[in-house]
N, C-alpha and C. Protein backbone atom coordinates (compact mmCIF):
# COMPACT_ATOMS: atom_id res chain seq x y z
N UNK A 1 0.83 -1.21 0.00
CA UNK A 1 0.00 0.00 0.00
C UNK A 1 0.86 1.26 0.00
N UNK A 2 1.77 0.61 0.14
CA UNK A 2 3.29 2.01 0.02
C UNK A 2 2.73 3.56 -0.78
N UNK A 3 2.34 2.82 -2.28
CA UNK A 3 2.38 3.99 -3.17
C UNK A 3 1.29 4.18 -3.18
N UNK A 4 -0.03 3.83 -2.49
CA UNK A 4 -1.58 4.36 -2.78
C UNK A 4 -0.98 5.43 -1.78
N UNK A 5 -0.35 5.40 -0.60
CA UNK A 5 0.19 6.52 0.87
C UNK A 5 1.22 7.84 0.00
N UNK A 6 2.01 7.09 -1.26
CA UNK A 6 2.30 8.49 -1.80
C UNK A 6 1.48 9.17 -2.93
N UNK A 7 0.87 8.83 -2.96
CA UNK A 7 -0.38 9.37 -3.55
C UNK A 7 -1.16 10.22 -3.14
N UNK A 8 -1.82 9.39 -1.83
CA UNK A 8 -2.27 10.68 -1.27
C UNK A 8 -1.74 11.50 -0.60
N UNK A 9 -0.63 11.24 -0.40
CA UNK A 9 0.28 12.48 0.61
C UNK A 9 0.72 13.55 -0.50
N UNK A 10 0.90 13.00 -1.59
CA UNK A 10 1.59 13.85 -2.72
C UNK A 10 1.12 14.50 -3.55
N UNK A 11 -0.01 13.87 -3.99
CA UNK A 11 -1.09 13.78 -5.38
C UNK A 11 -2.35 14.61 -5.18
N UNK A 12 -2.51 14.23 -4.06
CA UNK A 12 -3.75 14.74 -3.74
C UNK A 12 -3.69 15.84 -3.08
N UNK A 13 -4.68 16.87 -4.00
CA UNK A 13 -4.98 18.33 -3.17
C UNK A 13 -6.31 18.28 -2.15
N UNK A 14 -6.32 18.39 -1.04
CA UNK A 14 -7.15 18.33 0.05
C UNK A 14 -7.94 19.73 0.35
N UNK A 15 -6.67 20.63 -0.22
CA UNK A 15 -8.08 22.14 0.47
C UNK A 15 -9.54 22.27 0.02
N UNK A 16 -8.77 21.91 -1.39
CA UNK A 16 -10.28 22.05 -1.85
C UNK A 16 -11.35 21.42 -1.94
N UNK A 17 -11.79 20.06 -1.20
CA UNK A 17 -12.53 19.75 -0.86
C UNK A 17 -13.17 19.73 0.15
N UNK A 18 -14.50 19.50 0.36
CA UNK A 18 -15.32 19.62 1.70
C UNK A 18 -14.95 18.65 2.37
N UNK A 19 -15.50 18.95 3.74
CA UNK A 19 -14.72 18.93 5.20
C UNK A 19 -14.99 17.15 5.55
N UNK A 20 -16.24 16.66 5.02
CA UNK A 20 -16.70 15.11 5.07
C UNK A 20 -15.52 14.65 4.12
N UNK A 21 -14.94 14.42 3.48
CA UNK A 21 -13.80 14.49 2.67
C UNK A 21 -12.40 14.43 3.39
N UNK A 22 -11.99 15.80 4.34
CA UNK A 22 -11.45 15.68 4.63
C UNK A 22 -11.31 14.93 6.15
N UNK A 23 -11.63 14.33 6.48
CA UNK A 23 -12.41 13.64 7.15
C UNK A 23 -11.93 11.90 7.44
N UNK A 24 -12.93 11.76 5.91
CA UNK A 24 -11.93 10.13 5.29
C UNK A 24 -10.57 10.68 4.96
N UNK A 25 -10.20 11.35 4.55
CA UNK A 25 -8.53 11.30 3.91
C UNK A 25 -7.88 11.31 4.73
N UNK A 26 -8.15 11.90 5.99
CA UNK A 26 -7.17 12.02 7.34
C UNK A 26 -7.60 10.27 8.08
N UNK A 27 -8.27 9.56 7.94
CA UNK A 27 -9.01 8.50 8.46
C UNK A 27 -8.04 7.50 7.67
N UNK A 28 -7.89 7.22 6.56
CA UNK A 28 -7.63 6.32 5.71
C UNK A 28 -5.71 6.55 5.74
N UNK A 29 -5.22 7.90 5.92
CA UNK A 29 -3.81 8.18 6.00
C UNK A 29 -3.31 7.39 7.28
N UNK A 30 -4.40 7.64 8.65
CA UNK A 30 -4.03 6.75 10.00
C UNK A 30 -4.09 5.38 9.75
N UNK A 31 -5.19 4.63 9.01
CA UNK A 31 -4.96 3.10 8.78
C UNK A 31 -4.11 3.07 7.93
N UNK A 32 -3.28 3.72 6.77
CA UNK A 32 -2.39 3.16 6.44
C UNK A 32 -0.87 2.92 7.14
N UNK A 33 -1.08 4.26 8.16
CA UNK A 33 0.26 4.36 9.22
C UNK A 33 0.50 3.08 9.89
N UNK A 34 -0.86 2.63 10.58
CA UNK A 34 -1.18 1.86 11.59
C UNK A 34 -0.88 0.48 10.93
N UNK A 35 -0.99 0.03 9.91
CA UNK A 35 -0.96 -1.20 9.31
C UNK A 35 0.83 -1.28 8.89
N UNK A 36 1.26 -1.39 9.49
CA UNK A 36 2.94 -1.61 8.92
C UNK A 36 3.18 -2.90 8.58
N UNK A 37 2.42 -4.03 8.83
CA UNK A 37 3.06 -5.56 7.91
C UNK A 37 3.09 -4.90 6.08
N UNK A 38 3.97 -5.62 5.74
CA UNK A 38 5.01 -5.35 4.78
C UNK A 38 4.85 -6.85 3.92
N UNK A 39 4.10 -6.92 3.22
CA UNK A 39 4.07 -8.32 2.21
C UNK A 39 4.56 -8.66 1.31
N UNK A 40 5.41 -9.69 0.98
CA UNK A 40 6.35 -10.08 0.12
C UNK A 40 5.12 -9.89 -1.57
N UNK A 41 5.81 -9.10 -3.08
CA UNK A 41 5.03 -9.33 -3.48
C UNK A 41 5.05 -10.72 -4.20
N UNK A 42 4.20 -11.07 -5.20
CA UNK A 42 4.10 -11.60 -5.80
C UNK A 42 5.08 -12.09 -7.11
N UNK A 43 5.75 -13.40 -7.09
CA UNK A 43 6.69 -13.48 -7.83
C UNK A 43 6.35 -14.77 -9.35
N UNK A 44 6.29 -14.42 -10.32
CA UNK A 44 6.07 -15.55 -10.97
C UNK A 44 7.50 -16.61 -10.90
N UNK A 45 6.92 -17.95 -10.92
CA UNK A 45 7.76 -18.84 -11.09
C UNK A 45 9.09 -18.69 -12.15
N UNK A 46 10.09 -19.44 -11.84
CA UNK A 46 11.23 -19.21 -13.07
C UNK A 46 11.39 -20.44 -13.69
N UNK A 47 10.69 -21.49 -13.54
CA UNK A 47 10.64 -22.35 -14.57
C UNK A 47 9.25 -22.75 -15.11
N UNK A 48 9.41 -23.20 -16.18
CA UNK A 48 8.25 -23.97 -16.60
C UNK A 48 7.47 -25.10 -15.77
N UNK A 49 6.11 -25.23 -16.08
CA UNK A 49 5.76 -26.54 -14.92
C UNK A 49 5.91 -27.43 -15.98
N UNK A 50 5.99 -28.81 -15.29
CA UNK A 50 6.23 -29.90 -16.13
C UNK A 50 4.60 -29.97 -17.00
N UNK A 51 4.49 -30.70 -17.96
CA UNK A 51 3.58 -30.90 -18.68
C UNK A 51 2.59 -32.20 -18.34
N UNK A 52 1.34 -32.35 -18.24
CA UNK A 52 1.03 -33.47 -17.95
C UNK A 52 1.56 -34.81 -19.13
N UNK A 53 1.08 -36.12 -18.29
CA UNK A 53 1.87 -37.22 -19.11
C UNK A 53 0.91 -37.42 -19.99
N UNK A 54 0.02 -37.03 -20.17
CA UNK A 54 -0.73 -37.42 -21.70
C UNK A 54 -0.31 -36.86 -22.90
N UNK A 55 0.46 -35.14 -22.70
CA UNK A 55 0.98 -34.66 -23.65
C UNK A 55 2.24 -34.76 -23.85
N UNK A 56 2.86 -35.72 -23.06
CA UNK A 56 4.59 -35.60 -23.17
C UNK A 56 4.98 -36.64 -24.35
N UNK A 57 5.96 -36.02 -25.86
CA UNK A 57 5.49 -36.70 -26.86
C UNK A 57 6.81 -38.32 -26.85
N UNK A 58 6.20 -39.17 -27.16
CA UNK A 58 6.70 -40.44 -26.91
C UNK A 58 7.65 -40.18 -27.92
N UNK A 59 9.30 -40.49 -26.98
CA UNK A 59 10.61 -40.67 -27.85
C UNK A 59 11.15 -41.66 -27.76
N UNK A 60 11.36 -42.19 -28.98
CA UNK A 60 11.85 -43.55 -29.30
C UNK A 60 13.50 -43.39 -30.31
N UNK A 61 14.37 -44.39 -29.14
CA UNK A 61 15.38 -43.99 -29.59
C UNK A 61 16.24 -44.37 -30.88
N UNK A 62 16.93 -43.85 -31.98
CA UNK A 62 17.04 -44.71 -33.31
C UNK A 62 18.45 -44.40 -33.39
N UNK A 63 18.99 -46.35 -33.03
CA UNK A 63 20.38 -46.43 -32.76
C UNK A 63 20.73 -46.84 -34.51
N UNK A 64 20.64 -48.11 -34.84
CA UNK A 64 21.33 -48.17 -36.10
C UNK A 64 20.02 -47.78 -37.24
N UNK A 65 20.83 -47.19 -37.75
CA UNK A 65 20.32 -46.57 -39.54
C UNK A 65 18.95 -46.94 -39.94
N UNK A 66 18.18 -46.34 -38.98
CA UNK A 66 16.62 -46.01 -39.04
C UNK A 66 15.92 -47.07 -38.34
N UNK A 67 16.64 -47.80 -37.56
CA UNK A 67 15.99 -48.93 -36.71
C UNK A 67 15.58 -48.69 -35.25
N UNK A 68 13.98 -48.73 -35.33
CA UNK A 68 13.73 -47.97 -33.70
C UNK A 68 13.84 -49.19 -32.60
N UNK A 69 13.98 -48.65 -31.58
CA UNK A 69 14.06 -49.51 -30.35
C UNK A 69 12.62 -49.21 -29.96
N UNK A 70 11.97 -49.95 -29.19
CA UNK A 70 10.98 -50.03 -28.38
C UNK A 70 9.25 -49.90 -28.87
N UNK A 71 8.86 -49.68 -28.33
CA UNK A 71 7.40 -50.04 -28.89
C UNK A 71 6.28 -51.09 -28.12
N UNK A 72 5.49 -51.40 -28.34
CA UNK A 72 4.62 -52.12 -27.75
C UNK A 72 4.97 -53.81 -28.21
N UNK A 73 5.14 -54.82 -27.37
CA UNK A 73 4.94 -56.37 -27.82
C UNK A 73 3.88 -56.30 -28.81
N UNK A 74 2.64 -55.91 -29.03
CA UNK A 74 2.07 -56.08 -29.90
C UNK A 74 2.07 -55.48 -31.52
N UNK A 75 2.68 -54.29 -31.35
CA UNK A 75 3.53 -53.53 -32.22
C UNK A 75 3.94 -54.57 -32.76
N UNK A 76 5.35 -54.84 -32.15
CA UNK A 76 6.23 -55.86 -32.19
C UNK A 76 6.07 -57.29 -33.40
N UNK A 77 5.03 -58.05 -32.33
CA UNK A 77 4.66 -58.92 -32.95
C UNK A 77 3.84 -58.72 -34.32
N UNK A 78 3.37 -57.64 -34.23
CA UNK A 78 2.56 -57.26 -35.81
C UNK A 78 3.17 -57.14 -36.83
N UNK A 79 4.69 -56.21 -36.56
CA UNK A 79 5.98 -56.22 -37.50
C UNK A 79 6.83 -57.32 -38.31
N UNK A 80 7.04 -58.58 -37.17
CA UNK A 80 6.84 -59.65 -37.37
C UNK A 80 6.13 -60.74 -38.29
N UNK A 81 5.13 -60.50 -38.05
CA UNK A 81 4.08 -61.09 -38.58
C UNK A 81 3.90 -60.72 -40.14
N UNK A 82 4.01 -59.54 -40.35
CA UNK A 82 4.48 -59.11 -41.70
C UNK A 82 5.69 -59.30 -42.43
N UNK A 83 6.85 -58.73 -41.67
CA UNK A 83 7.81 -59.61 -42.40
C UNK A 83 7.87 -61.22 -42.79
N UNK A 84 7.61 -61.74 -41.69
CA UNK A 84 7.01 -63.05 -41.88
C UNK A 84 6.78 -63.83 -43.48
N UNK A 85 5.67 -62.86 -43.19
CA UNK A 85 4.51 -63.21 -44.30
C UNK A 85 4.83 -62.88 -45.97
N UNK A 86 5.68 -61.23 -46.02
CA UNK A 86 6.49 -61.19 -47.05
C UNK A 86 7.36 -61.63 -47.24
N UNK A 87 8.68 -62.41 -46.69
CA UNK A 87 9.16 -63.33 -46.82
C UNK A 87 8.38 -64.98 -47.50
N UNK A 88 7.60 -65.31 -46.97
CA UNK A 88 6.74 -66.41 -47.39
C UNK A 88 6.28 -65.96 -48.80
N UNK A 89 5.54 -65.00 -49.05
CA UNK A 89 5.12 -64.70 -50.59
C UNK A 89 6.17 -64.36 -51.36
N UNK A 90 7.36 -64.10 -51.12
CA UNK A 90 8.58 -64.02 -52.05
C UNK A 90 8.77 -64.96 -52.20
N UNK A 91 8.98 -66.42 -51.07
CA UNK A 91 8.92 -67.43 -51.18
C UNK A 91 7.87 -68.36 -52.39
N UNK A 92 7.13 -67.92 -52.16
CA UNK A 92 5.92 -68.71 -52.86
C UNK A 92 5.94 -68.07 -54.73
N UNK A 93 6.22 -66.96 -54.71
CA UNK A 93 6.57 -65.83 -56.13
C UNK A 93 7.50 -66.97 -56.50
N UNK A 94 8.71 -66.89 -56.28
CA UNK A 94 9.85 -67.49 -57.01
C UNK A 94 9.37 -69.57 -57.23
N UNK A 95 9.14 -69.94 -56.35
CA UNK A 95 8.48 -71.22 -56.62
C UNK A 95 7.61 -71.69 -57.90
N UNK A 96 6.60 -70.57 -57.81
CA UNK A 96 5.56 -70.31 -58.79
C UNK A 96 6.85 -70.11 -60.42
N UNK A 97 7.43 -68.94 -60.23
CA UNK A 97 8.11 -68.77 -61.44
C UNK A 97 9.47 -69.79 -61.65
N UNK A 98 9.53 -70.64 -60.92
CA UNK A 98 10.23 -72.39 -61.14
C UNK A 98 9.78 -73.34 -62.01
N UNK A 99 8.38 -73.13 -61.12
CA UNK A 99 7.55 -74.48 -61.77
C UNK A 99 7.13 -73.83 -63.43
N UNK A 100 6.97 -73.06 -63.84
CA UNK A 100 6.57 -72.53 -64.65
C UNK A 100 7.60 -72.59 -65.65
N UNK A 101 8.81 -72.21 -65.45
CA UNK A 101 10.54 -72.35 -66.07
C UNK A 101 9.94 -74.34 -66.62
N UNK A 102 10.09 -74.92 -65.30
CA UNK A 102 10.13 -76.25 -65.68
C UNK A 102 9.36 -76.70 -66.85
N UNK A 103 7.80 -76.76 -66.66
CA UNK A 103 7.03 -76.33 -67.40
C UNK A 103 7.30 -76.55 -69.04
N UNK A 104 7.21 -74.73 -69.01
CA UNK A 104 8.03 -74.22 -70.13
C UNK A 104 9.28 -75.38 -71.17
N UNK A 105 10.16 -75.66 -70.28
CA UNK A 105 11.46 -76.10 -70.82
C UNK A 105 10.57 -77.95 -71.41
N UNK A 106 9.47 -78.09 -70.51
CA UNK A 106 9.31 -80.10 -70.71
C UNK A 106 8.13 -79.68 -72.02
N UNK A 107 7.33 -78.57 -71.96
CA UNK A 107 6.82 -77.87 -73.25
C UNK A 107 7.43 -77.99 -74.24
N UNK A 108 8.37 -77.42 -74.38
CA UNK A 108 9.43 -77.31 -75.96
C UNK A 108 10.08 -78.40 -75.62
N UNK A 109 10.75 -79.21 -74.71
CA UNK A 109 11.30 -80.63 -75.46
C UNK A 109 10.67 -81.99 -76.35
N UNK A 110 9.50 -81.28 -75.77
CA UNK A 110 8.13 -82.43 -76.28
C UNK A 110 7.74 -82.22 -77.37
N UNK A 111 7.76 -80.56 -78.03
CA UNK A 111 7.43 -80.31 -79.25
C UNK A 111 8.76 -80.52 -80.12
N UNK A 112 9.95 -80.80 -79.15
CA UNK A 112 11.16 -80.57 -80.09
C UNK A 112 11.08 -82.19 -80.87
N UNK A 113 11.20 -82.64 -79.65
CA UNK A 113 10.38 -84.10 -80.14
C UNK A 113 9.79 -84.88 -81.05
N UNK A 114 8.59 -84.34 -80.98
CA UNK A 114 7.18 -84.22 -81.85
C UNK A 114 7.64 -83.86 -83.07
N UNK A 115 8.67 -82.80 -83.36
CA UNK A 115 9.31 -82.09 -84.63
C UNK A 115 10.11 -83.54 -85.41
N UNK A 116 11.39 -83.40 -84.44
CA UNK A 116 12.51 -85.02 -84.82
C UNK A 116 11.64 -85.82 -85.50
N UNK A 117 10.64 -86.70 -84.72
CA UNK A 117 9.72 -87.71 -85.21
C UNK A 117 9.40 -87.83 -86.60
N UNK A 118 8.71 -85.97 -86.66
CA UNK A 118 7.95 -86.30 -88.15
C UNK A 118 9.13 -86.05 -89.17
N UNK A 119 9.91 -85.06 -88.91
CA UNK A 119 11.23 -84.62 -89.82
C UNK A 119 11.66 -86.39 -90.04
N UNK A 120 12.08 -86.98 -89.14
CA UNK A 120 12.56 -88.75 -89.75
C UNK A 120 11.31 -88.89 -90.34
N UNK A 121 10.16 -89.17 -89.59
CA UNK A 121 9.49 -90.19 -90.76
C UNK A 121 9.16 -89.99 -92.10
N UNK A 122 8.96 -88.36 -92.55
CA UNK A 122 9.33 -87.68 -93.22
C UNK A 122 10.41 -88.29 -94.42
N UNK A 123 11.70 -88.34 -93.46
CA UNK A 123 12.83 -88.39 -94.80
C UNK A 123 12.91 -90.26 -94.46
N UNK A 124 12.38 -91.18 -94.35
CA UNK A 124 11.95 -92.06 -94.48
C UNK A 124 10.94 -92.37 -95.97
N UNK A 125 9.62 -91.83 -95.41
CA UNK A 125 9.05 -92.13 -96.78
C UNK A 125 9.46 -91.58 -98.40
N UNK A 126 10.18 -89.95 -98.08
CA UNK A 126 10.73 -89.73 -99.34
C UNK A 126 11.91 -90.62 -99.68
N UNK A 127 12.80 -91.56 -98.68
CA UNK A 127 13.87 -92.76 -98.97
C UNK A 127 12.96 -93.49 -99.78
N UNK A 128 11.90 -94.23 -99.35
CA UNK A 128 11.38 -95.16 -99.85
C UNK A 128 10.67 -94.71 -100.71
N UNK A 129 9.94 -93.85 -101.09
CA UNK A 129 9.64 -93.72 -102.37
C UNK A 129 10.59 -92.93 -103.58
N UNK A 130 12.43 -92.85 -103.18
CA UNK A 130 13.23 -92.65 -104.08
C UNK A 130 13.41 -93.97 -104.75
N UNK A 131 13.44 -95.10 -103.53
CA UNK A 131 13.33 -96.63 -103.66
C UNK A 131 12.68 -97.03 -104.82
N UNK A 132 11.61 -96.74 -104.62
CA UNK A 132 10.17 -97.32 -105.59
C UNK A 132 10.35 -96.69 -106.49
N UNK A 133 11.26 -95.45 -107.11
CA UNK A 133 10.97 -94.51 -108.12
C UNK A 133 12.21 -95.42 -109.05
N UNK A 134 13.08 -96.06 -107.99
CA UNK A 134 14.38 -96.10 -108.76
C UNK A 134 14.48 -97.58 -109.35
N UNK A 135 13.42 -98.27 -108.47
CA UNK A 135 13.14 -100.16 -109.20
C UNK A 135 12.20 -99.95 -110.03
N UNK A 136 11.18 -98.71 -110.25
CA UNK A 136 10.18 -98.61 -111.17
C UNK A 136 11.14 -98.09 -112.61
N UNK A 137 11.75 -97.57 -112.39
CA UNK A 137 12.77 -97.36 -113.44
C UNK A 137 13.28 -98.49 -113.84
N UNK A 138 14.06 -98.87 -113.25
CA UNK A 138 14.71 -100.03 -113.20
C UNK A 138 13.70 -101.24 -114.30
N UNK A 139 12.74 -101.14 -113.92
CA UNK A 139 11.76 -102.28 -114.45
C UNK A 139 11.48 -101.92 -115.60
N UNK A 140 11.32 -100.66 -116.24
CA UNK A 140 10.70 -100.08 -117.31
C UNK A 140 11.97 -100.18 -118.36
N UNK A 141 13.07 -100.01 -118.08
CA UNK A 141 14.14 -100.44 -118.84
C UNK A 141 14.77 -102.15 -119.25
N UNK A 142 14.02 -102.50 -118.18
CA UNK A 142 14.38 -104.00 -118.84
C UNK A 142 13.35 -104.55 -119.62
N UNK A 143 11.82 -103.78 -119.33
CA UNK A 143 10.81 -104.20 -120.44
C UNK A 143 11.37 -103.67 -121.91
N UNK A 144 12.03 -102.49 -121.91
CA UNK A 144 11.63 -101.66 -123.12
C UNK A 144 13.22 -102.09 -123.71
N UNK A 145 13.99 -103.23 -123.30
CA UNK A 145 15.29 -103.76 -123.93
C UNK A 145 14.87 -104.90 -124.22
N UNK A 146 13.82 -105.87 -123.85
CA UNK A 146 13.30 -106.87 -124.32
C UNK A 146 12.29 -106.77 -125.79
């Protein structure tokens, strides 16, 4: 209340008001005399308050080259479970494109096959009918010398 007391001791002109006036001002100057406790004022804190734990943001620490530590077991196991599983379908991809190679390769030996076969039997019957072309000759010259 220090400076409301230099205020009115200082600030304030008293003559000129009426006497009920002066009255309280002389009234209110004694309770401020009379009151000498002295109150520490008011200081704001110098740190921050901590934050509650719902907003404190979860840090997870990343030791080798983007690999986090920690997390929930179920996290965990879900991560798992996926790699897992893409592993298995890479697995199952390349199998698929095996059997298919195999396939493929018993495909064309069978037609290569199928090819050989007729290509011989092929130069078979044109043998045998060079055969037949060449005793039919053959025959027509011993009629036509008789």
């Amino acid at each position: 209340m220090h400076p409301v007391r230099i205020l009115l001791t200082q600030h304030v002109p008293v003559n000129e008001h009426p006497e009920q006036m002066h009255e309280w001002y002389h009234s209110a100057l004694k309770e401020l005399e009379n009151k000498v406790k002295h109150y520490t004022p008011l200081i704001c804190e110098k740190r921050k308050p901590v934050p509650l734990k719902q907003y404190t943001p979860k840090i997870v620490k990343v030791l080798e080259f983007g690999r986090k530590q920690g997390g929930s077991k179920k996290e965990q196991e879900r991560k798992q479970l996926i790699q897992k599983h893409k592993r298995e379908l890479k697995g199952a991809i390349r199998e698929i494109r095996k059997d298919n190679q195999f396939l493929a390769r018993m495909q064309l030996s069978e037609i290569m096959e199928r090819d050989s076969a007729r290509k011989r039997k092929v130069k078979e019957l044109l043998g045998s009918l060079a055969t037949q072309e060449g005793e039919w000759k053959a025959m027509k010259r011993k009629k036509g010398k008789n």
